[in-house]
N, C-alpha and C. Protein backbone atom coordinates (compact mmCIF):
# COMPACT_ATOMS: atom_id res chain seq x y z
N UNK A 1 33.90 40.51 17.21
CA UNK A 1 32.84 40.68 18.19
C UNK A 1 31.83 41.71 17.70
N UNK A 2 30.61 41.67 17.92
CA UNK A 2 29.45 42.68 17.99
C UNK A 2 30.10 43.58 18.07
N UNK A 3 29.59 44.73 17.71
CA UNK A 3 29.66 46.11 18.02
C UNK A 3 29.35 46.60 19.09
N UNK A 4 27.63 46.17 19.37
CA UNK A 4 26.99 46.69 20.83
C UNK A 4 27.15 45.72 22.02
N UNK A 5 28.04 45.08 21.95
CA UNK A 5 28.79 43.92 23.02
C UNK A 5 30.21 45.21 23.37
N UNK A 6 31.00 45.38 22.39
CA UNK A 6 31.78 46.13 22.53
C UNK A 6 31.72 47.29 23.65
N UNK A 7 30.99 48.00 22.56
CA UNK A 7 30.51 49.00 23.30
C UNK A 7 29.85 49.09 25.45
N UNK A 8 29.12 48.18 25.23
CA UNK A 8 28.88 47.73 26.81
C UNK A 8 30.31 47.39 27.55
N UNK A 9 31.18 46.56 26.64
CA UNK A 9 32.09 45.93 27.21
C UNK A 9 32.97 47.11 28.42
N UNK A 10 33.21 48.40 27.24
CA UNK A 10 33.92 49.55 27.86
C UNK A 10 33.49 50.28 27.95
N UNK A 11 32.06 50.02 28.06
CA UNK A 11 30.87 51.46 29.12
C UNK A 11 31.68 50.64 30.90
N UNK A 12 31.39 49.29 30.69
CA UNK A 12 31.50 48.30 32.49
C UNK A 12 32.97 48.50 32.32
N UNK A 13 33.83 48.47 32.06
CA UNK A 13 35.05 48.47 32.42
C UNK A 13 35.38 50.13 32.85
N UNK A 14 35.09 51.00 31.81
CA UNK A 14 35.14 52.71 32.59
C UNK A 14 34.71 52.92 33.69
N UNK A 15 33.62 52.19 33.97
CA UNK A 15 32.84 52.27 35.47
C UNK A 15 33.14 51.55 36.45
N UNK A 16 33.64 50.81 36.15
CA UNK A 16 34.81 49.86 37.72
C UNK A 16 35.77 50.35 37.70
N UNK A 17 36.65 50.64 36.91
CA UNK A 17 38.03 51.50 36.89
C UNK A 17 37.96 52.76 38.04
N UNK A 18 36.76 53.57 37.99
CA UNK A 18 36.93 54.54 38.13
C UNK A 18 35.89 54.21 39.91
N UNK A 19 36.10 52.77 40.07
CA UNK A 19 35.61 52.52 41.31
C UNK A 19 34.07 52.77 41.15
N UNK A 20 33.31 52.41 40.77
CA UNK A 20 31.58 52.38 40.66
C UNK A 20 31.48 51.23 40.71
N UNK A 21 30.27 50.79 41.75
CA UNK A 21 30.19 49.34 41.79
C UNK A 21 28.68 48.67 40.21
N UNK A 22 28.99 47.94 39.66
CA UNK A 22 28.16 47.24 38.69
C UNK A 22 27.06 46.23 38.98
N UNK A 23 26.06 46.54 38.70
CA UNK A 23 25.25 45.33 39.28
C UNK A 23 24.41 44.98 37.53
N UNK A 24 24.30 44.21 37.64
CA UNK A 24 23.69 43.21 36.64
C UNK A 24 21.80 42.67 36.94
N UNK A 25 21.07 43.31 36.35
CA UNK A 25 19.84 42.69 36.83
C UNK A 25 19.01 42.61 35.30
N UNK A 26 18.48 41.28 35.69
CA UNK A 26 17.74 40.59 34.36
C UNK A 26 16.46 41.47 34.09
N UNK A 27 16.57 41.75 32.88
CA UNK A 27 15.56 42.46 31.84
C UNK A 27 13.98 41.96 32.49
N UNK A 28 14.05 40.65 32.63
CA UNK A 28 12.33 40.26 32.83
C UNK A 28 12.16 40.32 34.12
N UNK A 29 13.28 40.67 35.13
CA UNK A 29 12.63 40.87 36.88
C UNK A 29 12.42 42.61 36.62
N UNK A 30 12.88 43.44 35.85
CA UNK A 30 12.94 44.56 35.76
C UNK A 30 11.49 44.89 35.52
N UNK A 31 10.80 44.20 34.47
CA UNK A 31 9.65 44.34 33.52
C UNK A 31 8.51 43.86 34.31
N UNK A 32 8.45 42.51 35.53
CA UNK A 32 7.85 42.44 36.13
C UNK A 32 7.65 42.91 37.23
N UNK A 33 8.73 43.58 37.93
CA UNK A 33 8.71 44.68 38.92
C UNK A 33 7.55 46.04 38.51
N UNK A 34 7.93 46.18 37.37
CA UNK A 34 7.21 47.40 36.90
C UNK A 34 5.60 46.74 36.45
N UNK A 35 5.13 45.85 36.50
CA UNK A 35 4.05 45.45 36.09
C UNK A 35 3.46 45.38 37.73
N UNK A 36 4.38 45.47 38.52
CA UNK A 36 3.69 44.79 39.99
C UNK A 36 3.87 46.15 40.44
N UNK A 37 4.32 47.11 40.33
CA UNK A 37 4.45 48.54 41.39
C UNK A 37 3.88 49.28 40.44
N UNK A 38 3.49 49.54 39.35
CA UNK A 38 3.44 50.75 38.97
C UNK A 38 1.76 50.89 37.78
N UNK A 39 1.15 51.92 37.43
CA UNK A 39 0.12 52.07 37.71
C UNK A 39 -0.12 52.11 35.85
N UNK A 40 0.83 53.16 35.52
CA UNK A 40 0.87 53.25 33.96
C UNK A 40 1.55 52.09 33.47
N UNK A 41 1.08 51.34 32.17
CA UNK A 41 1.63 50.41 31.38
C UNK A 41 2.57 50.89 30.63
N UNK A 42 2.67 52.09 30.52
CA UNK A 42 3.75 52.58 29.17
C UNK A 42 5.01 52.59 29.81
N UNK A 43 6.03 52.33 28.77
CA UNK A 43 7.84 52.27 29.41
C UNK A 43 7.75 54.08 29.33
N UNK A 44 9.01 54.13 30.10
CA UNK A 44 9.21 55.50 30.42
C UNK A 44 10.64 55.61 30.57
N UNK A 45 12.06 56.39 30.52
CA UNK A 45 13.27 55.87 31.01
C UNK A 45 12.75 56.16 32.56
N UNK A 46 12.28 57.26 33.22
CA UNK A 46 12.00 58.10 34.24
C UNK A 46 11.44 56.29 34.66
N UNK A 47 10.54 55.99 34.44
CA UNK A 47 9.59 54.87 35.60
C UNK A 47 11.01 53.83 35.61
N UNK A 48 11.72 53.33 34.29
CA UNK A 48 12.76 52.35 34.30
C UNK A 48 13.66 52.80 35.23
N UNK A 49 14.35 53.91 35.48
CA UNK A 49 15.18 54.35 36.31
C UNK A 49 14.55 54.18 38.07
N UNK A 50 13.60 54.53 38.34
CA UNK A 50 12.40 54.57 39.27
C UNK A 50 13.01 53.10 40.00
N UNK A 51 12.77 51.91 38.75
CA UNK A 51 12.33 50.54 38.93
C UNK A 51 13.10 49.90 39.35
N UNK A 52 14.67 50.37 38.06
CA UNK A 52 15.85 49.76 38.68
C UNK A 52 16.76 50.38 40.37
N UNK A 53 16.49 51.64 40.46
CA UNK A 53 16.79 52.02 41.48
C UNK A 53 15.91 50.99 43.00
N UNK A 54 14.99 51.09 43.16
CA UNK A 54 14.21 50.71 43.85
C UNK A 54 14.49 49.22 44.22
N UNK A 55 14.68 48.04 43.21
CA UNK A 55 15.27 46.98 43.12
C UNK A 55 16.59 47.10 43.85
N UNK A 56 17.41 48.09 43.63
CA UNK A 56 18.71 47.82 44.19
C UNK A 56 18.13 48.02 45.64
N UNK A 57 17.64 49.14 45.72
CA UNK A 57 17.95 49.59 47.03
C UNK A 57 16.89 48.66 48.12
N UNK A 58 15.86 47.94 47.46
CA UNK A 58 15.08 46.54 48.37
C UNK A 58 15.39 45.22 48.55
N UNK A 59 16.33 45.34 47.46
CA UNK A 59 16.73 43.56 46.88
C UNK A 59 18.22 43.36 46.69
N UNK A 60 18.67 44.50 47.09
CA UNK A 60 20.29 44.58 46.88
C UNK A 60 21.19 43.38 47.85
């Protein structure tokens, strides 16, 4: 297997174990969210974090 498959594999498994719930959201609703709310074009982790939070907490 991949390496960076791996790696994800037992980032999601440490994080359900330890009871955190996982949500899964596609790269291009992420990218177009941020094209529709937000003002600067440049990626940011700060605006990505912003984006994905916001998604959960409207669309959850």
């Amino acid at each position: 297997m991949h390496g960076a498959f791996l790696t994800r594999a037992y980032l999601l498994s440490g994080l359900r174990v330890t009871g955190r719930k996982v949500y899964t959201i596609n790269p291009l609703a992420v990218a177009r969210y941020r094209e529709r709310h937000s003002v600067v074009r440049a990626k940011s982790d700060h605006l990505d974090t912003m984006a994905l939070a916001n998604i959960l907490r409207v669309d959850a």
